[in-house]
C-alpha atoms as a PDB file:
ATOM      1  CA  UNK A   1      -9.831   5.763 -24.262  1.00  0.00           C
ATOM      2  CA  UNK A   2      -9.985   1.981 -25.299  1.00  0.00           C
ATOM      3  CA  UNK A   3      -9.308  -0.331 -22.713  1.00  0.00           C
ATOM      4  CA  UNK A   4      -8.740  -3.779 -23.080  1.00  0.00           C
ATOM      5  CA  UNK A   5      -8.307  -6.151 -20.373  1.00  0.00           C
ATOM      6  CA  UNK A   6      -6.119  -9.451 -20.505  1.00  0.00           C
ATOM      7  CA  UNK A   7      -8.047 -11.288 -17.733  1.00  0.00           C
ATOM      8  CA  UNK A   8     -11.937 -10.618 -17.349  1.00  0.00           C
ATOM      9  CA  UNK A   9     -12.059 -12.651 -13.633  1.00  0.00           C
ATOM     10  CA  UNK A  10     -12.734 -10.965 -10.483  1.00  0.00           C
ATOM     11  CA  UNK A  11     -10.686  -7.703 -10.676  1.00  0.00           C
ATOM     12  CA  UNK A  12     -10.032  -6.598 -14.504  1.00  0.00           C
ATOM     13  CA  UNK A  13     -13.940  -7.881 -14.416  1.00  0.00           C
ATOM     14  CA  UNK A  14     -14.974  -5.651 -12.097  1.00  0.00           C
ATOM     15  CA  UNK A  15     -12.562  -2.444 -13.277  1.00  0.00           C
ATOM     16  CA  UNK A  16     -14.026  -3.402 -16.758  1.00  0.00           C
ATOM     17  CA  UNK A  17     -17.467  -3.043 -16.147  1.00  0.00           C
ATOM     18  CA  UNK A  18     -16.773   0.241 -14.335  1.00  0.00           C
ATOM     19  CA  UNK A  19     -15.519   1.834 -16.935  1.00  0.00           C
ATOM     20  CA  UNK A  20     -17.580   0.477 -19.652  1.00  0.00           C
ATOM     21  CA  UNK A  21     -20.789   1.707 -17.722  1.00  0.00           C
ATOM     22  CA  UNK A  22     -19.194   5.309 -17.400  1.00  0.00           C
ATOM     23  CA  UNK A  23     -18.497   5.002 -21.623  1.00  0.00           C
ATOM     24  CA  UNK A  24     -15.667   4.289 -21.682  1.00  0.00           C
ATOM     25  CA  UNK A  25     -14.745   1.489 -24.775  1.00  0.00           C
ATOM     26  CA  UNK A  26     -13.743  -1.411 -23.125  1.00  0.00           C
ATOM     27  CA  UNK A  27     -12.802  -5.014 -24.536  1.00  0.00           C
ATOM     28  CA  UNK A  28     -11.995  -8.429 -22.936  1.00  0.00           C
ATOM     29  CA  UNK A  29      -9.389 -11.405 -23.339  1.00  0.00           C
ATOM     30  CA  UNK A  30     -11.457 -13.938 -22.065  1.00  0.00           C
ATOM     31  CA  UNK A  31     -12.117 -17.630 -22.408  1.00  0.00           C
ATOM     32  CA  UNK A  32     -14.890 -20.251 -22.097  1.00  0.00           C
ATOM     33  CA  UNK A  33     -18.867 -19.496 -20.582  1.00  0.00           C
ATOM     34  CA  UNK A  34     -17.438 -16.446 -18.900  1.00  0.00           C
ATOM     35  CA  UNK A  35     -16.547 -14.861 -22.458  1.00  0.00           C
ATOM     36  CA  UNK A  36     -19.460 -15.921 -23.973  1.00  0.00           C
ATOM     37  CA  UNK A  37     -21.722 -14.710 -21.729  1.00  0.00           C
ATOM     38  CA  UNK A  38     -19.923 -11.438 -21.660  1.00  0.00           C
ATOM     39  CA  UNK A  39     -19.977 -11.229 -25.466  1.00  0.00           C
ATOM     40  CA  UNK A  40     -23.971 -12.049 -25.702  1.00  0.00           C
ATOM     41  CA  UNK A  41     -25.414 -10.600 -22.304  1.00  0.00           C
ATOM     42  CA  UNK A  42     -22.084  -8.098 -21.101  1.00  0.00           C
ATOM     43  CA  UNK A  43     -21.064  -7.849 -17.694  1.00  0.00           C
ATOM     44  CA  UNK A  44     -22.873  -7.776 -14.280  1.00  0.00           C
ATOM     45  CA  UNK A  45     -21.984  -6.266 -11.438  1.00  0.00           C
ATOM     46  CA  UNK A  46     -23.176  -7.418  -7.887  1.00  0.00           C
ATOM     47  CA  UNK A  47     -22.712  -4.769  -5.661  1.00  0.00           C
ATOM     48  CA  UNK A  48     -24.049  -2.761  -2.633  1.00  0.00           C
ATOM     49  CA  UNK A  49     -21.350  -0.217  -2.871  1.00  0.00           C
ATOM     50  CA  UNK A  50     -21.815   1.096  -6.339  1.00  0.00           C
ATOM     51  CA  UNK A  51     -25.266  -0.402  -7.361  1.00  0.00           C
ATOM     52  CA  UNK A  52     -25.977  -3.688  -9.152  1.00  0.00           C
ATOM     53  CA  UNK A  53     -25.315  -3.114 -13.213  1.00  0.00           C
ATOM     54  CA  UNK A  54     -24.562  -4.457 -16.822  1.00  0.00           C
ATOM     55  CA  UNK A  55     -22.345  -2.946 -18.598  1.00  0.00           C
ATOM     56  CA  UNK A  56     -22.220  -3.788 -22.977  1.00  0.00           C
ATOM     57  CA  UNK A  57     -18.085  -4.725 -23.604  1.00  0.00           C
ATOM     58  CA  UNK A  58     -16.242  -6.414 -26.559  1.00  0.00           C
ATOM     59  CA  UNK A  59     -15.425 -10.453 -25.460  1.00  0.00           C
ATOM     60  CA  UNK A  60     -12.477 -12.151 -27.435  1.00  0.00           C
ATOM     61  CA  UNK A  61     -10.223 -14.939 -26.865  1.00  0.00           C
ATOM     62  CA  UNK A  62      -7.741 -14.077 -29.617  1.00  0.00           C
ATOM     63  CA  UNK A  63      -6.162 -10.256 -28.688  1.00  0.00           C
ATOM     64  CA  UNK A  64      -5.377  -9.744 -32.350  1.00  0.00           C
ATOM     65  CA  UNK A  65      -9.315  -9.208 -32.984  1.00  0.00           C
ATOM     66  CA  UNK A  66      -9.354  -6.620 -30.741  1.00  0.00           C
ATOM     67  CA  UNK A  67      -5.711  -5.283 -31.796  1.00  0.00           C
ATOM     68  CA  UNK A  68      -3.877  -2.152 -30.659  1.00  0.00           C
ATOM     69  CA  UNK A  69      -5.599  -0.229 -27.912  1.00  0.00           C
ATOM     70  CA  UNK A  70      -4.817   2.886 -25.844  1.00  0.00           C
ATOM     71  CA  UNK A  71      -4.517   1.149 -22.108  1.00  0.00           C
ATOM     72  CA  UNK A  72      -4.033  -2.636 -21.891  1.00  0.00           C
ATOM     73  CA  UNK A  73      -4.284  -4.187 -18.638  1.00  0.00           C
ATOM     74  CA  UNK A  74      -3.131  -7.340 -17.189  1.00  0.00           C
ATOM     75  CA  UNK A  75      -5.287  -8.453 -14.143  1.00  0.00           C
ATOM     76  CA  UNK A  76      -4.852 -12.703 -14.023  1.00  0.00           C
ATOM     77  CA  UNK A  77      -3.460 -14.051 -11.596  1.00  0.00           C
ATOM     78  CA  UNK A  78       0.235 -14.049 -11.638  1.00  0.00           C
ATOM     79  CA  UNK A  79       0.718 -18.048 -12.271  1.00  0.00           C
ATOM     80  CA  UNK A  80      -1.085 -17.522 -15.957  1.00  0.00           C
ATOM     81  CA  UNK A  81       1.808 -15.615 -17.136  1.00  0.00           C
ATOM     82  CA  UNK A  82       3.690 -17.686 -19.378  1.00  0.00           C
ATOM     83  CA  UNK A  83       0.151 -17.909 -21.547  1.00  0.00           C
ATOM     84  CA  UNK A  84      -1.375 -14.654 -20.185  1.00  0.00           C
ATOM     85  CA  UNK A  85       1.677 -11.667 -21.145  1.00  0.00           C
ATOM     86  CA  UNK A  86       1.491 -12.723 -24.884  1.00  0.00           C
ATOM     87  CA  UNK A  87      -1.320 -11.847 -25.478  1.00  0.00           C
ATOM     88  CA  UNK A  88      -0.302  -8.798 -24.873  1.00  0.00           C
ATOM     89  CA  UNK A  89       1.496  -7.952 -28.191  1.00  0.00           C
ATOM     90  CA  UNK A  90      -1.272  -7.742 -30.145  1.00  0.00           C
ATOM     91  CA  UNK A  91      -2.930  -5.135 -27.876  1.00  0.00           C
ATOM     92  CA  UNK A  92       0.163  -2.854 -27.843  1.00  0.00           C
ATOM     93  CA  UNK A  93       1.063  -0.078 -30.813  1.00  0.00           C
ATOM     94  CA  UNK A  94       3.041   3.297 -30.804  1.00  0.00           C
ATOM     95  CA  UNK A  95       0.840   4.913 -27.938  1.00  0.00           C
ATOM     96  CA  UNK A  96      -0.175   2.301 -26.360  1.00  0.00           C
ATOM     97  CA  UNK A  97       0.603   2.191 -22.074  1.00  0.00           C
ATOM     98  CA  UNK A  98       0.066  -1.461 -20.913  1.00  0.00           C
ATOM     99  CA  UNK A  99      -0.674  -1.207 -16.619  1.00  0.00           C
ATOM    100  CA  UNK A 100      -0.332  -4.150 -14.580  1.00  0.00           C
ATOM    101  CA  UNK A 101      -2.274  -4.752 -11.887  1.00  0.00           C
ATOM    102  CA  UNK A 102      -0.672  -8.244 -10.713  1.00  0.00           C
ATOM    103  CA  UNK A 103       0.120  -9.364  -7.056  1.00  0.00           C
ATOM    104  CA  UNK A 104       3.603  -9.420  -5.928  1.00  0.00           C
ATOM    105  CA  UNK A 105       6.578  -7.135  -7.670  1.00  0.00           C
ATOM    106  CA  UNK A 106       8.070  -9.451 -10.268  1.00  0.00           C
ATOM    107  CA  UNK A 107       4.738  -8.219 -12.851  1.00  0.00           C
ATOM    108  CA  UNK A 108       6.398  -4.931 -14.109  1.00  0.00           C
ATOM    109  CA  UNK A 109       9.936  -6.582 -14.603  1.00  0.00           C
ATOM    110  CA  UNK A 110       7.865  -9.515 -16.593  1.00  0.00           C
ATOM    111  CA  UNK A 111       5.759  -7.035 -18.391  1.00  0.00           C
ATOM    112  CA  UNK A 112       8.590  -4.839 -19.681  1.00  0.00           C
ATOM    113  CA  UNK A 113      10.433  -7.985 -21.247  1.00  0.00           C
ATOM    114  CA  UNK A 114       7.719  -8.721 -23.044  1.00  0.00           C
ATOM    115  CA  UNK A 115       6.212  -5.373 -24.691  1.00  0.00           C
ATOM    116  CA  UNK A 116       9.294  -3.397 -23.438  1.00  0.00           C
ATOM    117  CA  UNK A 117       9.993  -1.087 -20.518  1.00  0.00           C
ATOM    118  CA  UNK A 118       9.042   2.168 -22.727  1.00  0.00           C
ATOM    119  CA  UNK A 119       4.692   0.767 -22.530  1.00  0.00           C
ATOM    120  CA  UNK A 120       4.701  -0.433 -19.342  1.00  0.00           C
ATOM    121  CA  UNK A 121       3.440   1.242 -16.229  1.00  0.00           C
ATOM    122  CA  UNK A 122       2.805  -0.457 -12.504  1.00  0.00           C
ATOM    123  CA  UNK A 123       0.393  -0.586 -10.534  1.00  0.00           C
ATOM    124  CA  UNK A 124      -1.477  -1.669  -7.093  1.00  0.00           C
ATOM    125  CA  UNK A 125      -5.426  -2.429  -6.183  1.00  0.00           C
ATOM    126  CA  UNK A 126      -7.108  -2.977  -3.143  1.00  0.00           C
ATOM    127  CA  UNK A 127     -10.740  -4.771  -3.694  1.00  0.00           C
ATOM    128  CA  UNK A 128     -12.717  -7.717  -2.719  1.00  0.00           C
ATOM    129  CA  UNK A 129     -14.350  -9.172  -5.604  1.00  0.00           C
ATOM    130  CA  UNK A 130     -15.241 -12.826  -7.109  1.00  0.00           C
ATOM    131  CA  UNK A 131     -16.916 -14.317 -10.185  1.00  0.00           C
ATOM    132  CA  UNK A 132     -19.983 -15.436  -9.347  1.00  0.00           C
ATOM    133  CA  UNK A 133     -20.996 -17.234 -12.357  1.00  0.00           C
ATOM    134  CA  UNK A 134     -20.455 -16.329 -16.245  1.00  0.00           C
ATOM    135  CA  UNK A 135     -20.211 -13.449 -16.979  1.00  0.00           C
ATOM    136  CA  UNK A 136     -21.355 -12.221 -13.250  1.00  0.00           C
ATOM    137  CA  UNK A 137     -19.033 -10.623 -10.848  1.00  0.00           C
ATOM    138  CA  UNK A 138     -19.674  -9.356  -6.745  1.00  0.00           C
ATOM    139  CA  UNK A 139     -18.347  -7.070  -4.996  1.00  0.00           C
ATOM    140  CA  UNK A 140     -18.059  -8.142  -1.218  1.00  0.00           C
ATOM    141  CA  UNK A 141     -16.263  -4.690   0.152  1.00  0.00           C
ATOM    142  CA  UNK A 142     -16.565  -1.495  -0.771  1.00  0.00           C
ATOM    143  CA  UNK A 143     -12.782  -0.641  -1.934  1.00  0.00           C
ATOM    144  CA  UNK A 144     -11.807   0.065  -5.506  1.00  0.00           C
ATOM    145  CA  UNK A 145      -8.582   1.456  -4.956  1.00  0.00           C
ATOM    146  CA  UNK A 146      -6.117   1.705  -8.000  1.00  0.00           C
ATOM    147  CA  UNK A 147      -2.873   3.257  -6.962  1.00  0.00           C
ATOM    148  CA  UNK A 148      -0.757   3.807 -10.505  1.00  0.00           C
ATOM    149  CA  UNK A 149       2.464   5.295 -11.476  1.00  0.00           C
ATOM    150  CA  UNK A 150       5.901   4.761 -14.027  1.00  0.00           C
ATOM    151  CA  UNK A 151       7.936   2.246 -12.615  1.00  0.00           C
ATOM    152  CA  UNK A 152      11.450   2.854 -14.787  1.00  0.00           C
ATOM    153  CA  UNK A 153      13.978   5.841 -14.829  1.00  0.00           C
ATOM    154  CA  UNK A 154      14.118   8.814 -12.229  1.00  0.00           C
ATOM    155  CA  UNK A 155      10.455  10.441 -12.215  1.00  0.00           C
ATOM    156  CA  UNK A 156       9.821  14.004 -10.849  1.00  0.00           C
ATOM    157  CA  UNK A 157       6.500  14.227 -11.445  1.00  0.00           C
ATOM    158  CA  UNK A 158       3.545  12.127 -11.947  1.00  0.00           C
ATOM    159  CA  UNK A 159       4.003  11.778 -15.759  1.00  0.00           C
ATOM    160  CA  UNK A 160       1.584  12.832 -18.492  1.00  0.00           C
ATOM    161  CA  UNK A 161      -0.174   9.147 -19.450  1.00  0.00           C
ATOM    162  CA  UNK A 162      -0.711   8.353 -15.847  1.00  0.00           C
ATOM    163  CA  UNK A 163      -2.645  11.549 -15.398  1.00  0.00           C
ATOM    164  CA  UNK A 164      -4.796  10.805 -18.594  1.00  0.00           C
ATOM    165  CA  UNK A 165      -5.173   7.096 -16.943  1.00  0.00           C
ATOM    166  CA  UNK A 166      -6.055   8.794 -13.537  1.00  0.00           C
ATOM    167  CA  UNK A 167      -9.188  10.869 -14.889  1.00  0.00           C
ATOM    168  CA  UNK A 168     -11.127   8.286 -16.882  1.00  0.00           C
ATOM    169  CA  UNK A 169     -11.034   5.882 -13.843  1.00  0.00           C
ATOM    170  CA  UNK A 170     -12.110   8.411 -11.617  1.00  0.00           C
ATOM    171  CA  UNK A 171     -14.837   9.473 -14.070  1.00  0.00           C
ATOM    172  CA  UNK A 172     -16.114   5.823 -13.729  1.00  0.00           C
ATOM    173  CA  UNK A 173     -16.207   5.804  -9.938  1.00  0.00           C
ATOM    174  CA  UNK A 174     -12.942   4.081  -9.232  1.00  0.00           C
ATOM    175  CA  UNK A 175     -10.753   5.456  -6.565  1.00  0.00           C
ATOM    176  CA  UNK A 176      -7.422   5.710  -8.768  1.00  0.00           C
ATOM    177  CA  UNK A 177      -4.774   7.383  -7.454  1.00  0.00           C
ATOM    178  CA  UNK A 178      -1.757   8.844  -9.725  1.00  0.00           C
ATOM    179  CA  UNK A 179       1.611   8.871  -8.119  1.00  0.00           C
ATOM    180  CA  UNK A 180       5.203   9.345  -9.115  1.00  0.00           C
ATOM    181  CA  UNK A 181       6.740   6.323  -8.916  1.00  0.00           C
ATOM    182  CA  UNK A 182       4.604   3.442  -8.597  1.00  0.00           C
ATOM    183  CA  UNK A 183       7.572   1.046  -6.902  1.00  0.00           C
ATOM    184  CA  UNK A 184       7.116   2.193  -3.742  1.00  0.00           C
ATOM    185  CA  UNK A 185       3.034   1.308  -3.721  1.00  0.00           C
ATOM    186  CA  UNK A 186       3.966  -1.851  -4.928  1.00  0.00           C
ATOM    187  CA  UNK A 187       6.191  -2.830  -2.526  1.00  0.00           C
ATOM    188  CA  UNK A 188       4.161  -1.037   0.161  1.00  0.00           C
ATOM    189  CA  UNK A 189       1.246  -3.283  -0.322  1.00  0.00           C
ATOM    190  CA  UNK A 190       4.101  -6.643  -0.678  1.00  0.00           C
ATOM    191  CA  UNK A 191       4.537  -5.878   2.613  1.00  0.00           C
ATOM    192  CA  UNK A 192       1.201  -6.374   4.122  1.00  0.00           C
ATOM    193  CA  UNK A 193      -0.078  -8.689   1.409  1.00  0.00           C
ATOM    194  CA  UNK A 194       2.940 -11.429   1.237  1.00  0.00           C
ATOM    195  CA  UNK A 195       2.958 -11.876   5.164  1.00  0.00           C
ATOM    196  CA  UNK A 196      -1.044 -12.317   5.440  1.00  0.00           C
ATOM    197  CA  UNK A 197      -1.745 -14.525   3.084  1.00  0.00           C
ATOM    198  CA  UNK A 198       1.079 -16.521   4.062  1.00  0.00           C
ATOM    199  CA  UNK A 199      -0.526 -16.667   7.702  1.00  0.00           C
ATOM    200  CA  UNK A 200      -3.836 -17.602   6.753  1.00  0.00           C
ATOM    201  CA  UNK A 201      -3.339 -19.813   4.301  1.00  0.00           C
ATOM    202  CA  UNK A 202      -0.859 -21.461   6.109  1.00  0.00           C
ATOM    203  CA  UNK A 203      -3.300 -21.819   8.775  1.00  0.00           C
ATOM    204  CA  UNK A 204      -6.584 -22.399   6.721  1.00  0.00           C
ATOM    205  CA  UNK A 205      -8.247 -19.403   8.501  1.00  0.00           C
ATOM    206  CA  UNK A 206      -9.452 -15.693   8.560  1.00  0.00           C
ATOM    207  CA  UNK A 207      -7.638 -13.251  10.256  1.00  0.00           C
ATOM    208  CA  UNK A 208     -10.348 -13.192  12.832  1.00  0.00           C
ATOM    209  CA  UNK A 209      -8.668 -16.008  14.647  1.00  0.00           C
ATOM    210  CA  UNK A 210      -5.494 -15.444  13.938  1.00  0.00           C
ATOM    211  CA  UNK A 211      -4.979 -11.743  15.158  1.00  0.00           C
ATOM    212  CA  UNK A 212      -7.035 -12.679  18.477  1.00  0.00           C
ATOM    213  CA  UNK A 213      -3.750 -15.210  19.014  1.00  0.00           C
ATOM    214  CA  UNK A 214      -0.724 -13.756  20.335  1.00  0.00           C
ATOM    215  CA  UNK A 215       1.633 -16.065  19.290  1.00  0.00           C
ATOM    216  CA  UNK A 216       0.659 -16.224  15.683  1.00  0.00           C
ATOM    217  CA  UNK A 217      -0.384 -12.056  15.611  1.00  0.00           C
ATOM    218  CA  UNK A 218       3.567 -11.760  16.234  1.00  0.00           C
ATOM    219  CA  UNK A 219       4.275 -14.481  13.579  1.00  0.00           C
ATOM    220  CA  UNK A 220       2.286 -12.081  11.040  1.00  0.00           C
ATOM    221  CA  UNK A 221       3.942  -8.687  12.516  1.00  0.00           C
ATOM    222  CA  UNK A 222       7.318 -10.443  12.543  1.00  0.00           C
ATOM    223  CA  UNK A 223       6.673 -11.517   8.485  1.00  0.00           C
ATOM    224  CA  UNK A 224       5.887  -7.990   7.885  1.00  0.00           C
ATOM    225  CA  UNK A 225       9.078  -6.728   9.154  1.00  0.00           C
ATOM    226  CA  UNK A 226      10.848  -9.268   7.151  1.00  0.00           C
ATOM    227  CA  UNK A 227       8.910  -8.110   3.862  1.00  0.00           C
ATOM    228  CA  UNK A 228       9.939  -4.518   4.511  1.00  0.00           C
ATOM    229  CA  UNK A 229      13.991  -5.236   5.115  1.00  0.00           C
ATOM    230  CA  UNK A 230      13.816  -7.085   1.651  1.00  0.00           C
ATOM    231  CA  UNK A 231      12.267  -4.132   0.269  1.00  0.00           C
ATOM    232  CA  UNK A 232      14.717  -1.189   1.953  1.00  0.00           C
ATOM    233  CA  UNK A 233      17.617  -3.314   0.753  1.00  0.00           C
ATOM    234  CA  UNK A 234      16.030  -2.969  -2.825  1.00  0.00           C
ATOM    235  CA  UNK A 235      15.982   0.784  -2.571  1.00  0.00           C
ATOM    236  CA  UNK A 236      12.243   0.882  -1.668  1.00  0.00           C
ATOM    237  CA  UNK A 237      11.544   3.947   0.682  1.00  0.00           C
ATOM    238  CA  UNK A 238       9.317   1.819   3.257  1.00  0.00           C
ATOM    239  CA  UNK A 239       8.243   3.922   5.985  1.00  0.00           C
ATOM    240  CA  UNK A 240      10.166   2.902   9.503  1.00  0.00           C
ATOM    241  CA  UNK A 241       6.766   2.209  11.313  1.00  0.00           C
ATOM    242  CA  UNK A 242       5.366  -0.183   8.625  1.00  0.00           C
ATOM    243  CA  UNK A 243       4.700  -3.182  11.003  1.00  0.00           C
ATOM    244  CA  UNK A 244       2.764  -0.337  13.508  1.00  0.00           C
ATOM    245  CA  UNK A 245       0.908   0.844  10.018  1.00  0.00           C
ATOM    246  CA  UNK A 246      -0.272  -2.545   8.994  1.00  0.00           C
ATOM    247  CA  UNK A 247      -0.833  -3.546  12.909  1.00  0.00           C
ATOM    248  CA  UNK A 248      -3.378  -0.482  12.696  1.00  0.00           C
ATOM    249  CA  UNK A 249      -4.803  -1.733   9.323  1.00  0.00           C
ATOM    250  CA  UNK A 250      -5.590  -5.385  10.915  1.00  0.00           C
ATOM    251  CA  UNK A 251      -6.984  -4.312  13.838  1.00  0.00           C
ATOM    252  CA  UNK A 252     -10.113  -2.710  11.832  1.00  0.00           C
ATOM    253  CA  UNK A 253     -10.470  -6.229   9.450  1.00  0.00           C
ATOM    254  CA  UNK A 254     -13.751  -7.462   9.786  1.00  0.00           C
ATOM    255  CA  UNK A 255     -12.659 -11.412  11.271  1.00  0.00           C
ATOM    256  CA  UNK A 256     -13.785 -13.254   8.439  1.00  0.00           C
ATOM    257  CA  UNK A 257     -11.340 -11.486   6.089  1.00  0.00           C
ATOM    258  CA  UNK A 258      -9.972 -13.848   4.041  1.00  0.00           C
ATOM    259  CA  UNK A 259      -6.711 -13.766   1.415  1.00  0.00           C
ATOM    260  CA  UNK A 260      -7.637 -14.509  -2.178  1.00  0.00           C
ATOM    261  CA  UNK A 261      -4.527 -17.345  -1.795  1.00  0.00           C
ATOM    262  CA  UNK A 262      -6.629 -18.661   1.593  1.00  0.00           C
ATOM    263  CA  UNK A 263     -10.084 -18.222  -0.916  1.00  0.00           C
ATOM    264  CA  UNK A 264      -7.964 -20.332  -4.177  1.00  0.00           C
ATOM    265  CA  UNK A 265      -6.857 -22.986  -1.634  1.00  0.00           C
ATOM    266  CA  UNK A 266     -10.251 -23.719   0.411  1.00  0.00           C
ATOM    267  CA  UNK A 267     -11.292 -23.770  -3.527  1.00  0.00           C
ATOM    268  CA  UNK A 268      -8.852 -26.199  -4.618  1.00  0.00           C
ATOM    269  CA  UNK A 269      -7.004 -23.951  -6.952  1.00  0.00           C
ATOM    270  CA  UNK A 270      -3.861 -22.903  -8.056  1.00  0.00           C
ATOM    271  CA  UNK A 271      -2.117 -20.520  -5.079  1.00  0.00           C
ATOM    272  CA  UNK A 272       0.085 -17.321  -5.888  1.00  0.00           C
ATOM    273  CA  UNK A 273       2.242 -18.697  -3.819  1.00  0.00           C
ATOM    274  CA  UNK A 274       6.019 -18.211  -5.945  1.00  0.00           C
ATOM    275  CA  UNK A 275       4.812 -14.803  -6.495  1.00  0.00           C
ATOM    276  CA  UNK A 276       4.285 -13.618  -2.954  1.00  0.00           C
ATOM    277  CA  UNK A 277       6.061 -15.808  -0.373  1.00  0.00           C
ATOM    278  CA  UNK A 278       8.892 -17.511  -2.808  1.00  0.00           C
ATOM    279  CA  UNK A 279       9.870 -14.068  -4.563  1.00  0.00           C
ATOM    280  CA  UNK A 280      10.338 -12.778  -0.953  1.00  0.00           C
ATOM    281  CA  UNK A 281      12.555 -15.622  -0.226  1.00  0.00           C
ATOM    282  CA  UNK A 282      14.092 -15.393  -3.185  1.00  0.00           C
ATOM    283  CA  UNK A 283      14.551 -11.516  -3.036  1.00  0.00           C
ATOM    284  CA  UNK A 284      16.063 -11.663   0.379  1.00  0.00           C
ATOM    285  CA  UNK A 285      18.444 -14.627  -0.236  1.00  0.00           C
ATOM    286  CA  UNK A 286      20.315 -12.150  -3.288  1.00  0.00           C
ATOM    287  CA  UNK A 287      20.869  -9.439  -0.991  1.00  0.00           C
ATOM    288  CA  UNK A 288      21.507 -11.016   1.896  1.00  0.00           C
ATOM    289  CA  UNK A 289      18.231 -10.405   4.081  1.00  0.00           C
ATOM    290  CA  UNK A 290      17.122 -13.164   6.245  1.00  0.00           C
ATOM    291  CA  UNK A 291      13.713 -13.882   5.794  1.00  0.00           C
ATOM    292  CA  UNK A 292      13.337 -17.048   8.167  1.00  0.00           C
ATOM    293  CA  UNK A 293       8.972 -16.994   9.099  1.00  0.00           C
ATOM    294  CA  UNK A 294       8.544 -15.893   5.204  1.00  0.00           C
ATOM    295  CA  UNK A 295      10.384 -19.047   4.318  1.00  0.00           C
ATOM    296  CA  UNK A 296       9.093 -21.297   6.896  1.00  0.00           C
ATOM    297  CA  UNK A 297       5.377 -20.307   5.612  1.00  0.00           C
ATOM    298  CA  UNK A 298       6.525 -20.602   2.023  1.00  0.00           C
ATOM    299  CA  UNK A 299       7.980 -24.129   2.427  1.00  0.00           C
ATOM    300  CA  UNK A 300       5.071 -25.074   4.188  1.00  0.00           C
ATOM    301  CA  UNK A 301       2.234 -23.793   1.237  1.00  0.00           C
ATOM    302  CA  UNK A 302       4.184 -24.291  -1.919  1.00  0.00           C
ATOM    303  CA  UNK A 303       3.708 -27.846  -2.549  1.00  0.00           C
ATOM    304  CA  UNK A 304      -0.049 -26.376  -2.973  1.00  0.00           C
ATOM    305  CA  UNK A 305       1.594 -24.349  -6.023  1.00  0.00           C
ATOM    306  CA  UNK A 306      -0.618 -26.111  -8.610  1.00  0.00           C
ATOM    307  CA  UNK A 307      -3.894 -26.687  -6.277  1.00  0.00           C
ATOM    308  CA  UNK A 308      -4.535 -29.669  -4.055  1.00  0.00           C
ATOM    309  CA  UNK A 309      -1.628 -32.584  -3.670  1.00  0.00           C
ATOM    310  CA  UNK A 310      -2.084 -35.624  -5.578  1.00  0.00           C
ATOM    311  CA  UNK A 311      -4.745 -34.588  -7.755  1.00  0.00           C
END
């Protein structure tokens, strides 16, 4: 298969390389040093789970060099999407499935609007990566989890492209994981995800710290519970012992576990913060679910929405 990613940062960076180093063909949308080193040197991987590598890919700023692949993939971060789904169209033909990867569960419904709800497939991933210079990314963890699936009509089986999808990412070592209906991992993650990087970037710490405190542990647990009522009253199957699920998941966190939207603000960047906390606000304010911690956190990081106040 060709795959072309629309974002060659820490994630589709990493997912890229993978597959390019198990042969698969593999192109970027990338910008600046980052592209050009990609272009001249290809992609590094820093990594004590699957070995340090460099892996040859195609680099291009403009999508319509690359034009109409098999799988395109959208892995920025969900506040580039007004310049980052466009370039999508070039990318898509006839065949082509386009699978984000995207925080939050607004991506799909953006996604389909743009290249229609026919291409487009959903996604979650669970991995700690980071660029650490042009053209150079590490992975700090050892997950590479892709969970994928369709995301529109009734499904009764894990359909045929997702399958196909499935195989060549587990050929290049990457734990992907096919599944019916791909709105249900979504929100599942939301759940976790939206409440804990709300706590600790709220609080400008690790979990480590946080989870040792009573007080805010039950702020975070408390979130969670709020996350999953939003979801339920969407029509998302969440299990009934989520919170004791994700209580279980925290306890084994190493402490100095950080949120990428904790990593962007001690960075002074740009926070995902309208994707994860406001669309759960949002969410639960049109049907009717109270979601007062999630907003209280939310009011209190979104004035970081474009990076650090008053610069």
């Amino acid at each position: 298969m060709h795959f072309a990613f629309v974002g060659a940062g820490a994630v589709g960076g990493y997912y890229g390389a993978m597959l390019a180093r198990a042969g698969s063909r593999v192109s970027f949308i990338a910008r600046g040093a980052h592209r050009d080193a990609i272009a001249s040197k290809g992609i590094t991987v820093l990594s004590e789970a699957v070995g340090d590598f460099t892996a040859n890919a195609a680099a291009e700023t403009d999508p319509a060099r690359i034009g109409p692949v098999d799988v395109a993939i959208l892995a920025t971060k969900t506040y580039d999407n007004p310049t980052a789904i466009p370039l999508l169209r070039p990318l898509v033909g006839p065949a082509t499935t386009v699978l984000t990867l995207q925080n939050g569960v607004e991506s799909v419904e953006e996604v389909s609007a743009v290249v229609g709800e026919a291409a487009t497939i959903g996604g979650s991933t669970y991995i700690a990566t980071a660029i650490e210079g042009p053209g150079v990314i590490r992975q700090t963890g050892s997950h590479r989890r892709i969970v994928l699936g369709e995301c529109h009509g009734t499904m009764k089986a894990v359909s045929d492209r997702v399958s196909r999808i499935e195989a060549e990412m587990k050929a290049a070592d990457i734990h992907a994981e096919a599944v019916v209906d791909a709105r249900e991992a979504i929100w599942e993650k939301f759940t976790y995800l939206a409440p804990f990087a709300a706590v600790t970037g709220a609080a400008r710490l690790p979990i480590g710290p946080l989870w040792a405190d009573p007080d805010a542990r039950e702020v975070f647990l408390a979130a969670v519970e709020e996350v999953a009522a939003v979801a339920r009253a969407h029509g998302i199957a969440i299990p009934a012992d989520r919170r004791q699920r994700v209580e279980a998941y925290a306890n084994k966190l190493p402490p100095s576990t950080r949120s990428s939207l904790l990593i962007d603000l001690q960075h002074c960047k740009r926070i995902e913060v309208e994707a994860l906390q406001g669309s759960v606000v949002r969410r639960g304010r049109n049907v009717g679910v109270p979601t007062p911690i999630m907003a209280a956190l939310y009011a209190v990081l979104k004035p970081y929405v474009n990076g650090p106040i008053g610069q």
